[in-house]
Protein backbone atom coordinates (compact mmCIF):
# COMPACT_ATOMS: atom_id res chain seq x y z
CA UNK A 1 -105.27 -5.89 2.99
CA UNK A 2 -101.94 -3.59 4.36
CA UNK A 3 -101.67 -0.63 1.89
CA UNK A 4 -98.43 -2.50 0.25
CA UNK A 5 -100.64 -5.36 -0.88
CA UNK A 6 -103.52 -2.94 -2.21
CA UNK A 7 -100.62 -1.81 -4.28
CA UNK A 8 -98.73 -4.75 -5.36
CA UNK A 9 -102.36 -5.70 -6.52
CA UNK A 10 -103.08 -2.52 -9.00
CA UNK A 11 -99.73 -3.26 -10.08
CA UNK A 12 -99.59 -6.85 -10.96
CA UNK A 13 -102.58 -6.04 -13.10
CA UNK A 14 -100.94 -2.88 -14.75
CA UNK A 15 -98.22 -5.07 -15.90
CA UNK A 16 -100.42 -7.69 -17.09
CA UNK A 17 -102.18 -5.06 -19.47
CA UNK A 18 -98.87 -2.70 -20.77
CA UNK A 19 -95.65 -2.99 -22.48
CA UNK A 20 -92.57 -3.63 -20.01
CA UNK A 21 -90.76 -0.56 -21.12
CA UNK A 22 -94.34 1.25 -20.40
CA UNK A 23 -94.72 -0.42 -16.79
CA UNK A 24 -90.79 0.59 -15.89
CA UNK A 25 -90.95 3.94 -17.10
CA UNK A 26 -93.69 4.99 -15.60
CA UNK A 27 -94.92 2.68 -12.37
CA UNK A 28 -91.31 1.50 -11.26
CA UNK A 29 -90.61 4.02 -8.36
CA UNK A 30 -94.57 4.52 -7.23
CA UNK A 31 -96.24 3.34 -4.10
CA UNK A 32 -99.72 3.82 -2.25
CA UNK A 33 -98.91 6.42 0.54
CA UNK A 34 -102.67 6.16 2.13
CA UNK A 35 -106.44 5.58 2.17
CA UNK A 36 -108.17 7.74 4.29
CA UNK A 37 -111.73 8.95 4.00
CA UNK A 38 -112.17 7.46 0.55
CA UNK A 39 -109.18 9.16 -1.24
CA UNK A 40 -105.95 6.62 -1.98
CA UNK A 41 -102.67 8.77 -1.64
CA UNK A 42 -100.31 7.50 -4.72
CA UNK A 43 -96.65 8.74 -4.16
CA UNK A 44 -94.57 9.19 -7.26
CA UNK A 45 -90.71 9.85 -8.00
CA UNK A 46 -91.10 13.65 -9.64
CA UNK A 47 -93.62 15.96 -11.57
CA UNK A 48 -93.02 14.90 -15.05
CA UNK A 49 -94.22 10.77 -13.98
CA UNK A 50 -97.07 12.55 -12.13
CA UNK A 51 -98.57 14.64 -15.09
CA UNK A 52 -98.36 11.40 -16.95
CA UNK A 53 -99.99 8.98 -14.37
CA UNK A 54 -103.03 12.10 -13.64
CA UNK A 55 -102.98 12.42 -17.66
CA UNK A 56 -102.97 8.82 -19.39
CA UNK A 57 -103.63 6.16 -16.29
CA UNK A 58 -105.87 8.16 -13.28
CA UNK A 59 -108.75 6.35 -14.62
CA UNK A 60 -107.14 2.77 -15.02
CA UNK A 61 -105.77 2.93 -11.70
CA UNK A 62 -108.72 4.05 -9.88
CA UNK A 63 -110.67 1.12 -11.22
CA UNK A 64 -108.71 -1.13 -10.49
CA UNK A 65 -108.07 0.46 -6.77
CA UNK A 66 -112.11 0.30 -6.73
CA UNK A 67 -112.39 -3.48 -7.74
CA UNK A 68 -110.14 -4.43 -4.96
CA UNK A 69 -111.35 -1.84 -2.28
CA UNK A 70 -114.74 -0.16 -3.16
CA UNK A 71 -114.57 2.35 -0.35
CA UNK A 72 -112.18 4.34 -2.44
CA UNK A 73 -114.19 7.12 -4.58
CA UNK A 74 -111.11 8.99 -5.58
CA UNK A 75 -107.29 9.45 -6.18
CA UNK A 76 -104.40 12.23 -5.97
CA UNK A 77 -100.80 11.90 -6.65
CA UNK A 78 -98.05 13.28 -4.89
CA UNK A 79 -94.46 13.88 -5.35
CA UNK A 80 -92.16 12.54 -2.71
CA UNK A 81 -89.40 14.69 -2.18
CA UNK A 82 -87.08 12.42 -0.04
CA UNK A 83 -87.16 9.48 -2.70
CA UNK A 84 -86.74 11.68 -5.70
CA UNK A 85 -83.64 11.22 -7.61
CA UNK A 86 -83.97 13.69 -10.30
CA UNK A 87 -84.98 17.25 -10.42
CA UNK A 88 -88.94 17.19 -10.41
CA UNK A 89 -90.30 18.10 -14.10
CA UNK A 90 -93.66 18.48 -15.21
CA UNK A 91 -94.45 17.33 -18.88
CA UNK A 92 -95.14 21.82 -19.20
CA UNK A 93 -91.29 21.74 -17.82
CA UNK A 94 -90.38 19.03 -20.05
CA UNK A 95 -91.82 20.72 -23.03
CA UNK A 96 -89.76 24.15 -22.34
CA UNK A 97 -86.42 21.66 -22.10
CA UNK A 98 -87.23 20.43 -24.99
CA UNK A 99 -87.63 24.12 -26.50
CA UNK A 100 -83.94 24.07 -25.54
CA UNK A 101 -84.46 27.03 -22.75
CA UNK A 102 -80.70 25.76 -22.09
CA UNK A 103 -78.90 23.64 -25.31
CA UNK A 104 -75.77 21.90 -25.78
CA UNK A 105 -74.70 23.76 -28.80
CA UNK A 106 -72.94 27.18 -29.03
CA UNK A 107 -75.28 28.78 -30.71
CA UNK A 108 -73.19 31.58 -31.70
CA UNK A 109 -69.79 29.30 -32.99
CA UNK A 110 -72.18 26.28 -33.97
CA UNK A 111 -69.51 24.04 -32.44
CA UNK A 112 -70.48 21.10 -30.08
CA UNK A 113 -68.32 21.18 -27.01
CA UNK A 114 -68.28 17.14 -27.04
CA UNK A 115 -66.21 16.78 -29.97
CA UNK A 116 -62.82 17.32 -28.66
CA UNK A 117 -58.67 16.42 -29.80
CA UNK A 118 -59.27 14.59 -26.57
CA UNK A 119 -61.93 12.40 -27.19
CA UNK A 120 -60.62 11.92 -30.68
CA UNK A 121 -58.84 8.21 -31.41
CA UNK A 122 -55.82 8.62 -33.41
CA UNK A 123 -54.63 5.79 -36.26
CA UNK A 124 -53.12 4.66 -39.60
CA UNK A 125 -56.46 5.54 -41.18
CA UNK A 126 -56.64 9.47 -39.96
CA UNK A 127 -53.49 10.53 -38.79
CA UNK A 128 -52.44 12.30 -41.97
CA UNK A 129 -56.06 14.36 -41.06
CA UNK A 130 -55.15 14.78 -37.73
CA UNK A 131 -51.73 15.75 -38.21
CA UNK A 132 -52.98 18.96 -40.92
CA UNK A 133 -55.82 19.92 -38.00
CA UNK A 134 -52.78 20.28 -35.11
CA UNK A 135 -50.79 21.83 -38.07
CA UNK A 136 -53.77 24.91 -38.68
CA UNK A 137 -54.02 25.65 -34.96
CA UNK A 138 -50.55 26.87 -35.08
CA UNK A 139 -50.65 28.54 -38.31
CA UNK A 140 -54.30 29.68 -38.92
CA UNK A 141 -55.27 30.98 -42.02
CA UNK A 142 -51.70 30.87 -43.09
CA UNK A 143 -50.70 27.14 -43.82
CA UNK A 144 -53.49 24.29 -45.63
CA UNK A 145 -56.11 26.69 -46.48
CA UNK A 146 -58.40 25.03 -47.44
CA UNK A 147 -58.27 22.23 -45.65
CA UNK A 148 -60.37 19.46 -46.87
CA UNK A 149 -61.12 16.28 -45.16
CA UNK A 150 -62.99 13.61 -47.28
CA UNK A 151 -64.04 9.92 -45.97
CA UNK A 152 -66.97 7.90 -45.79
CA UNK A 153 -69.86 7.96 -43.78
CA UNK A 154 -69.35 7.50 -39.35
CA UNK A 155 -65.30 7.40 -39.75
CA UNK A 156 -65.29 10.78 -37.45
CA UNK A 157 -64.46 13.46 -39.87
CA UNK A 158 -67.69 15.67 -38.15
CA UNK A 159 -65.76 14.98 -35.27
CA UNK A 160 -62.01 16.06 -36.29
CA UNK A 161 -62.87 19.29 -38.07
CA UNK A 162 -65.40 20.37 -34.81
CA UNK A 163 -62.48 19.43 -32.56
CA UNK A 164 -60.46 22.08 -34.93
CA UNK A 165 -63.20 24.74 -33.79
CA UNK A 166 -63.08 24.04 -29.93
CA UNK A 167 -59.33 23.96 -30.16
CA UNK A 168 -59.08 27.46 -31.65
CA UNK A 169 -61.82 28.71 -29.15
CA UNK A 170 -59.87 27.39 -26.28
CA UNK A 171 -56.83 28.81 -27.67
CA UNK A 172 -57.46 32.20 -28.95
CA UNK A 173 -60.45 32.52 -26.92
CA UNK A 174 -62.39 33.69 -29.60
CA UNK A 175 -66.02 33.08 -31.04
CA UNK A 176 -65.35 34.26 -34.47
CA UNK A 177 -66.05 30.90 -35.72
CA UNK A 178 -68.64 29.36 -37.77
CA UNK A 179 -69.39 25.91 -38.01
CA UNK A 180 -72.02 25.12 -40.67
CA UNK A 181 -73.66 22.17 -42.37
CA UNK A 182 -73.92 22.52 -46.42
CA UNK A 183 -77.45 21.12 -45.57
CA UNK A 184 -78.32 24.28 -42.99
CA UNK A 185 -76.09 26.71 -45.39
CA UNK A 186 -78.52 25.98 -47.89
CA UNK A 187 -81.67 26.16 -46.04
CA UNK A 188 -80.89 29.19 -44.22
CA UNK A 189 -79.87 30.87 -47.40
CA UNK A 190 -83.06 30.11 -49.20
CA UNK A 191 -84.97 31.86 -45.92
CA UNK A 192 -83.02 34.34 -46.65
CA UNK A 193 -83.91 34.82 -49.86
CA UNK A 194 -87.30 34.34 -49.44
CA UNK A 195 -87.47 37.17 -46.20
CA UNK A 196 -85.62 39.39 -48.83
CA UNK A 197 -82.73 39.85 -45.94
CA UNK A 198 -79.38 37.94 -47.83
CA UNK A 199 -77.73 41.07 -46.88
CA UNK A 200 -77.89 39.85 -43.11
CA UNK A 201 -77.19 36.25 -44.11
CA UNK A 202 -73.60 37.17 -46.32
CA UNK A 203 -72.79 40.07 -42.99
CA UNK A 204 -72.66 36.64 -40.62
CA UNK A 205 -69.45 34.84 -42.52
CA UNK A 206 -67.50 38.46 -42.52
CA UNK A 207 -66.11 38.96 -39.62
CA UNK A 208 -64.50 35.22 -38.84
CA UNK A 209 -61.67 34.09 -38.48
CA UNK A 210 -62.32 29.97 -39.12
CA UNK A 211 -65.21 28.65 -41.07
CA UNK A 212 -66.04 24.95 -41.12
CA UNK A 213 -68.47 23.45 -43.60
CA UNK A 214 -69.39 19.93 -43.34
CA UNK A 215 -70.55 17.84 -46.25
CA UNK A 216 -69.96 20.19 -49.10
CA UNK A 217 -71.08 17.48 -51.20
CA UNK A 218 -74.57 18.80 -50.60
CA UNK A 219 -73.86 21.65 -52.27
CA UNK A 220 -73.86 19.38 -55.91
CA UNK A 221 -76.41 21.13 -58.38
CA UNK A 222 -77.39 24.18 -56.44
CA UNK A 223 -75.93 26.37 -58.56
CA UNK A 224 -77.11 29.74 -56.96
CA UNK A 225 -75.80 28.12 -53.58
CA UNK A 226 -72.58 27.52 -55.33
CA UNK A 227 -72.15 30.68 -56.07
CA UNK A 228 -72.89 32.56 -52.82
CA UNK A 229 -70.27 30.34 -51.26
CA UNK A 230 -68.07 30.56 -53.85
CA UNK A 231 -67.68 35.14 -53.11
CA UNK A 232 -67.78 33.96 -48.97
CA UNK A 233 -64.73 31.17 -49.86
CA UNK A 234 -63.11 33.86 -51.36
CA UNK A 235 -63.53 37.12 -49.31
CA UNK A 236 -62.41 35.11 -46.45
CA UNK A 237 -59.39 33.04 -48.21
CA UNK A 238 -58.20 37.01 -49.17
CA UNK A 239 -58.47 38.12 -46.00
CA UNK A 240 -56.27 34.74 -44.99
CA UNK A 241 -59.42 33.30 -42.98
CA UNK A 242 -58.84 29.73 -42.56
CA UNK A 243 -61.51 27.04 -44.44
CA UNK A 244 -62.23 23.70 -43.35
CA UNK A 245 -64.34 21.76 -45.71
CA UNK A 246 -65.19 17.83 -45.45
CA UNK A 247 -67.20 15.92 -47.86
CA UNK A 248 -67.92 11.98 -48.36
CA UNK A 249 -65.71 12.34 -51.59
CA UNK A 250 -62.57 14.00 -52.97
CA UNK A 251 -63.70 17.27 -54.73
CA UNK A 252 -63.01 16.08 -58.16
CA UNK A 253 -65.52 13.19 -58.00
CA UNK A 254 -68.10 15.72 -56.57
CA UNK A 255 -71.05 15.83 -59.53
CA UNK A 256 -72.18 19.08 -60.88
CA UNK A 257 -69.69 21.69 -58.06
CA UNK A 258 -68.35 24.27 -60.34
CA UNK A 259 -64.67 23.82 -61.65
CA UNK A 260 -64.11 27.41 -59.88
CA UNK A 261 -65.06 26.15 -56.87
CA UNK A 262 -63.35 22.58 -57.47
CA UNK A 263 -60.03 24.91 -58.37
CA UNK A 264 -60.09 26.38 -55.01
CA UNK A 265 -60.59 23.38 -52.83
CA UNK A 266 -57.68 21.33 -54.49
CA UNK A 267 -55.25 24.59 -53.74
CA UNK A 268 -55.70 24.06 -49.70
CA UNK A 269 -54.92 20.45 -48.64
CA UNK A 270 -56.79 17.21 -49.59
CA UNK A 271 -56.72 14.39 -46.99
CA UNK A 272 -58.42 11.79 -46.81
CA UNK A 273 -59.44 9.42 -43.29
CA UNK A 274 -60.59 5.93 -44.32
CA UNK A 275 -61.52 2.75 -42.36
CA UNK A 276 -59.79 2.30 -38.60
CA UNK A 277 -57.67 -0.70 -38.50
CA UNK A 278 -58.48 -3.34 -35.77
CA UNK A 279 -56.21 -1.96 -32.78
CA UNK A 280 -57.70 1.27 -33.50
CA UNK A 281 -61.29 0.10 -33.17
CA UNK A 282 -60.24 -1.51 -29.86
CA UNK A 283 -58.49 1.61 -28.71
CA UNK A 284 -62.22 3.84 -29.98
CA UNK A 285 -64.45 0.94 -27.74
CA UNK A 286 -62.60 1.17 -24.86
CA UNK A 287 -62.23 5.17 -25.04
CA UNK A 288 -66.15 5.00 -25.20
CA UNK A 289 -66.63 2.98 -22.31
CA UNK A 290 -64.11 5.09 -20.26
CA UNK A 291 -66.78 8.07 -20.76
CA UNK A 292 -69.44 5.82 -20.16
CA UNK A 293 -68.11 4.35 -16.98
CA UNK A 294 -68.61 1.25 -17.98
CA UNK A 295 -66.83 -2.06 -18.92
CA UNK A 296 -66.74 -5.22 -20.95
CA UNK A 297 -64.98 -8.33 -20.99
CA UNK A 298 -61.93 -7.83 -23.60
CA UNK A 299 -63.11 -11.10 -25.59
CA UNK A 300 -66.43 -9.10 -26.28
CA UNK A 301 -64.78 -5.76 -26.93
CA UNK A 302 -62.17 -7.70 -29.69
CA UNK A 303 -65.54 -9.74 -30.50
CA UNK A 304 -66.99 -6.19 -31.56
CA UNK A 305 -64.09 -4.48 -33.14
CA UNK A 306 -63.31 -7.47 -35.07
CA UNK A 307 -67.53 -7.57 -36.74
CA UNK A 308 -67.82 -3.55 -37.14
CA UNK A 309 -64.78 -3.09 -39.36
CA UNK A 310 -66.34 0.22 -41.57
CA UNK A 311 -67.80 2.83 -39.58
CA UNK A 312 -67.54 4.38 -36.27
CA UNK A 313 -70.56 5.56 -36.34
CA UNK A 314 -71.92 2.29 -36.07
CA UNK A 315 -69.17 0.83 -33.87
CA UNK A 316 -70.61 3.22 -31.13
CA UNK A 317 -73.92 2.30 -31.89
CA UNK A 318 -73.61 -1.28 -31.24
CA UNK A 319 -71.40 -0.71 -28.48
CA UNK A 320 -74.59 1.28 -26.66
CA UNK A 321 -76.93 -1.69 -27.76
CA UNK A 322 -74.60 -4.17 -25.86
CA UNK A 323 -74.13 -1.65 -22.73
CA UNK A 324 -78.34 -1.37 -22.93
CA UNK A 325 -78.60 -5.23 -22.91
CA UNK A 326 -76.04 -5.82 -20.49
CA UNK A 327 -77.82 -3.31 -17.74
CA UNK A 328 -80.98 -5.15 -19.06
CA UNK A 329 -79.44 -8.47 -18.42
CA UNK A 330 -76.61 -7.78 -15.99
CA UNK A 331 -74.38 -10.57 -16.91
CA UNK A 332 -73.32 -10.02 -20.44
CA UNK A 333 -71.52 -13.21 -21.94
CA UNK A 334 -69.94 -13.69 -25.37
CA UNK A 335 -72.94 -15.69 -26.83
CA UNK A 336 -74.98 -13.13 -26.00
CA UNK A 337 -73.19 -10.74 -28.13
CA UNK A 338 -72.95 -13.06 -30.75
CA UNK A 339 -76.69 -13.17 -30.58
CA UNK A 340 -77.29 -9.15 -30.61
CA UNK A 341 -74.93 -9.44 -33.55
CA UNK A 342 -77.37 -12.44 -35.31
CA UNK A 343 -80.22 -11.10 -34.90
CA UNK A 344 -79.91 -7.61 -35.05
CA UNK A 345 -77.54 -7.09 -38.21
CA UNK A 346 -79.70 -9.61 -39.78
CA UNK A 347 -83.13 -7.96 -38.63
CA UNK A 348 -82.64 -4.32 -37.70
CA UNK A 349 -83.64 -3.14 -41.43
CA UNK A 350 -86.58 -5.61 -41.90
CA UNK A 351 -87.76 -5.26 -38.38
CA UNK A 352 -87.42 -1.24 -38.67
CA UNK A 353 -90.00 0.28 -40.87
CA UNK A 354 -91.68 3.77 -40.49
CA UNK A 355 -95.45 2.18 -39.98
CA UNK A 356 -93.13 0.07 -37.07
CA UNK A 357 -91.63 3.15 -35.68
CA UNK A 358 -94.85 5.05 -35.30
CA UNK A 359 -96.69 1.30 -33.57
CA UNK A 360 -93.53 1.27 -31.31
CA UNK A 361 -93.48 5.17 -30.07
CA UNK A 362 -97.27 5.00 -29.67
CA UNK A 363 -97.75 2.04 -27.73
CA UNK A 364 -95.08 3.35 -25.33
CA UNK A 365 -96.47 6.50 -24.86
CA UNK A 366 -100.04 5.02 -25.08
CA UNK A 367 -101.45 6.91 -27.86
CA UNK A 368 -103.33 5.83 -31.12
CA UNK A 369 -101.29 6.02 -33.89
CA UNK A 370 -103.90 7.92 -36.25
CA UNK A 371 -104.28 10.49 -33.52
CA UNK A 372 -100.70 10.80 -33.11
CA UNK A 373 -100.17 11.29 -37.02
CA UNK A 374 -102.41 14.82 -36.37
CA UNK A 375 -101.52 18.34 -35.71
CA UNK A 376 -102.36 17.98 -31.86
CA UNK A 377 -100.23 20.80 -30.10
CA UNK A 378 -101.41 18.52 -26.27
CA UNK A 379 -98.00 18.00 -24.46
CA UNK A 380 -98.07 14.29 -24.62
CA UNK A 381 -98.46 14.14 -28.40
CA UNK A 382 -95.52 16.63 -29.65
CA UNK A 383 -93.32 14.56 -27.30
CA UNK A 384 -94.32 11.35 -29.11
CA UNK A 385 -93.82 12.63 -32.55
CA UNK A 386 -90.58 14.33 -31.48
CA UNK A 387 -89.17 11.17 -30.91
CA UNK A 388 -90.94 9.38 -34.05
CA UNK A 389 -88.90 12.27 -35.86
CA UNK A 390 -85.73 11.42 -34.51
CA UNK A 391 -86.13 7.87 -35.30
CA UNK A 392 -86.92 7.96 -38.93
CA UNK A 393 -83.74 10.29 -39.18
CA UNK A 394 -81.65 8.28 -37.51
CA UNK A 395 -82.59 4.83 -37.62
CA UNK A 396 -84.14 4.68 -40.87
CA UNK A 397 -81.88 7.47 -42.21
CA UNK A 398 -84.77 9.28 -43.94
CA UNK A 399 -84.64 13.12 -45.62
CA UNK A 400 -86.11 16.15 -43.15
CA UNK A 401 -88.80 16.54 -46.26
CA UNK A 402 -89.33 12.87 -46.59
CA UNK A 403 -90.31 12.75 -43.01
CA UNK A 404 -92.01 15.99 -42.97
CA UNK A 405 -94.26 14.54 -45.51
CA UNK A 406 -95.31 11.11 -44.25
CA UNK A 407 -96.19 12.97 -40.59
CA UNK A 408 -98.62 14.78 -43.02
CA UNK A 409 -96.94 17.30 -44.75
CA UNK A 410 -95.28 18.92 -41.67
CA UNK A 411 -91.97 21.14 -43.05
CA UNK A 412 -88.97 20.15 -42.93
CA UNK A 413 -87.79 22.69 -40.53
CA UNK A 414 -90.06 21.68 -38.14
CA UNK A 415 -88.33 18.25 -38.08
CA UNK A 416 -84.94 19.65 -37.94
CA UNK A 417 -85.88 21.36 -35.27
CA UNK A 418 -87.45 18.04 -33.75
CA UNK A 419 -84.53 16.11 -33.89
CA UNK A 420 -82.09 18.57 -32.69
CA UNK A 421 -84.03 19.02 -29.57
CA UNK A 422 -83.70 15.35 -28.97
CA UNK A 423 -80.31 14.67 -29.93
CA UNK A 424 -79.25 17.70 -27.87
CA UNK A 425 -81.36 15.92 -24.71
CA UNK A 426 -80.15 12.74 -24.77
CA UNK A 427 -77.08 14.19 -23.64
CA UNK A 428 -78.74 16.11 -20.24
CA UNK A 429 -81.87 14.92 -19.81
CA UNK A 430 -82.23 11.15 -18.16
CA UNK A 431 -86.10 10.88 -18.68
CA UNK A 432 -85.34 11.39 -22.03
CA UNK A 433 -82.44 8.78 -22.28
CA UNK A 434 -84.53 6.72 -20.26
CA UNK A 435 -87.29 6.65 -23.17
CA UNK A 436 -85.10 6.54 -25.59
CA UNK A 437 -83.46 3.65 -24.51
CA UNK A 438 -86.48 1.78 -24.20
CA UNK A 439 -88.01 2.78 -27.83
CA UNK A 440 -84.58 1.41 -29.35
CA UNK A 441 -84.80 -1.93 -26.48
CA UNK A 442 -88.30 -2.67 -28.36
CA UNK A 443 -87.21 -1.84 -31.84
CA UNK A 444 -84.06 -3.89 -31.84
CA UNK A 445 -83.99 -6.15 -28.51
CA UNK A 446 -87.10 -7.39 -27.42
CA UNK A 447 -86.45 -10.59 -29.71
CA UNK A 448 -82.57 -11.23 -28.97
């Protein structure tokens, strides 16, 4: 038996016995190097599929080595250099990425560098919005202050008001900008209060020139929160600081926001960005694939625009499950889509469940679930749970606390933290994407 059919042997069986997603993440790019004096050579694309083979599968594969040639007592891995298409990364190295040793983020501005005037689809539905952002630029501080942006949920108002930020850094070439969600504002005020140091928290809004909050709406019934904002809002408005403030509702229909602060938000600018029109959801899917460097036949991109009529949000997020199917499947047709769309918009809520979630993420990373529902710190289960995280938050839209508490009482920082990490990696790491991918390919596709 030539070394090629020793391993097309241990692999056929490996197959047999794992997930698909499992068996391409993980045995795709291997092959058996050698067998000399009882030790088979396996040769793998980079360190981080290494750690995992020595870590979860050493013992599988030697048995099955064994059964089919008994002279071999042992196995080693090793990386080979001049098939490796990535940068090598150990699951240690993978760990420390996902520690964000480098992040996406400014960290100082808060701003995320992908949302852009560039990027940014202009329509019926938002170019009153759009016109008031270019307006500021020109005339900060001095002309719509505040500026408030309202809309429902995935119609890009995140995006527009973030653009505002980069546009300003470009511009003035300045970091005295904060972008903030209500959500964090709170949080980080209520560590403040707790670490006795609100002092430090009120010095970092003084010295900026633009301050975005998104979602004010969060701010409903804090009333202590309301009023900290409430003496920033106005040292900054005084000192002709420019405000940007969106929210999924006008600020009169906000419950329980002081009428002080309602007063001051209604004497900026109130605009509103509601649902795109069909051209400009054709104009949004094709932008997207432009970045993507990919394509579609126009009768499935009009197919999509015309069944996702509410929400950009979820526009792009069916647009990436038909790209995923179509590299899964190669030749995409219409009736396929139409299928995705069947099945999926029919399914996706009763098919995604957190007790599914957790059965999904730990069969692909081959864990059991009870173990992965404990406070291991091994490098193979905060991975996993990252991910579960990120899932539940964005798939099944739960709270940080409501998470935290059915991963057994973790806080909710810690999940924040979680899901940054991997929303922030999907956009530079491809072992990450690559996971990713095929977590949401068995939550959502495995059926169509």
């Amino acid at each position: 038996m030539t070394l090629d059919e020793l391993w097309t042997a241990v692999l056929t069986e490996i197959e047999f016995n794992i997930s698909k997603a499992n068996f391409n993440t993980w045995f795709k790019d291997t092959n058996l190097i050698s067998c000399e004096k009882n030790l088979a050579q396996i040769g793998v694309p980079n360190g981080f599929v290494k750690d995992w083979l020595e870590n979860k599968y050493k013992k599988v594969i030697l048995k099955i080595l064994r059964k089919n040639d008994p002279s071999i007592k042992d196995i080693t891995f090793r990386i080979q250099k001049e098939t490796k298409k990535r940068e090598e990364k150990s699951v240690e190295e993978l760990n420390q990425k996902l520690n964000f040793d480098y992040i996406l983020i400014d960290q100082e501005t808060g701003l995320n560098p992908k949302y852009t005037f560039e990027s940014f689809i202009v329509g019926s539905f938002n170019e009153v919005a759009y016109a008031a952002a270019n307006s500021i630029i020109k005339n900060l501080g001095l002309l719509y202050n505040p500026l408030f942006i309202y809309g429902g949920v995935g119609l890009g108002k995140t995006h527009l008001i973030q653009a505002i930020g980069n546009e300003i850094k470009k511009i003035y070439n300045t970091k005295s900008i904060k972008y903030i969600t209500s959500e964090k504002f709170t949080n980080d005020f209520i560590n403040a209060l707790s670490n006795k140091n609100v002092d430090n928290f009120r010095a970092q809004f003084e010295n900026i020139n633009l301050l975005i909050i998104d979602d004010v709406q969060f701010f409903a019934g804090k009333e202590k929160i309301q009023e900290v904002f409430f003496n920033i809002f106005n040292d900054l408005y005084n000192k002709n600081k420019q405000i940007i403030i969106s929210s999924d509702r006008p600020p009169h229909i906000i419950p329980t926001i002081e009428e002080r602060l309602k007063s001051r938000f209604q004497g900026g600018m109130i605009t509103d960005i509601g649902y795109p029109d069909f051209e400009t959801r054709v104009a949004i899917i094709k932008k997207k694939l432009d970045i993507h460097k990919e394509t579609l036949s126009e009768e499935i991109i009009n197919y999509i625009a015309a069944n996702v009529q509410k929400n950009i949000r979820e526009l792009e997020g069916v647009l990436n499950k038909v790209l995923l199917y179509n590299k899964i499947q190669n030749n995409l047709t219409l009736d396929v889509v139409k299928k995705i769309f069947e099945k999926g918009s029919k399914k996706i809520k009763k098919m995604t469940t957190f007790s599914n979630i957790v059965k999904i993420v730990s069969e692909f990373f081959d864990l059991k679930e009870e173990e992965l529902l404990t406070p291991s710190r091994k490098s193979e289960y905060v991975i996993a749970r990252q991910f579960i995280m990120y899932l539940l938050r964005n798939e099944l839209k739960l709270s940080y606390p409501a998470i935290g508490e059915r991963l057994g009482g973790k806080d909710h920082t810690t999940v924040m933290y979680a899901c940054k990490k991997i929303d922030e990696e999907l956009n530079n790491n491809e072992e990450i994407k690559q996971i990713y991918n095929n977590l949401i390919q068995k939550l959502y596709l495995t059926n169509c």
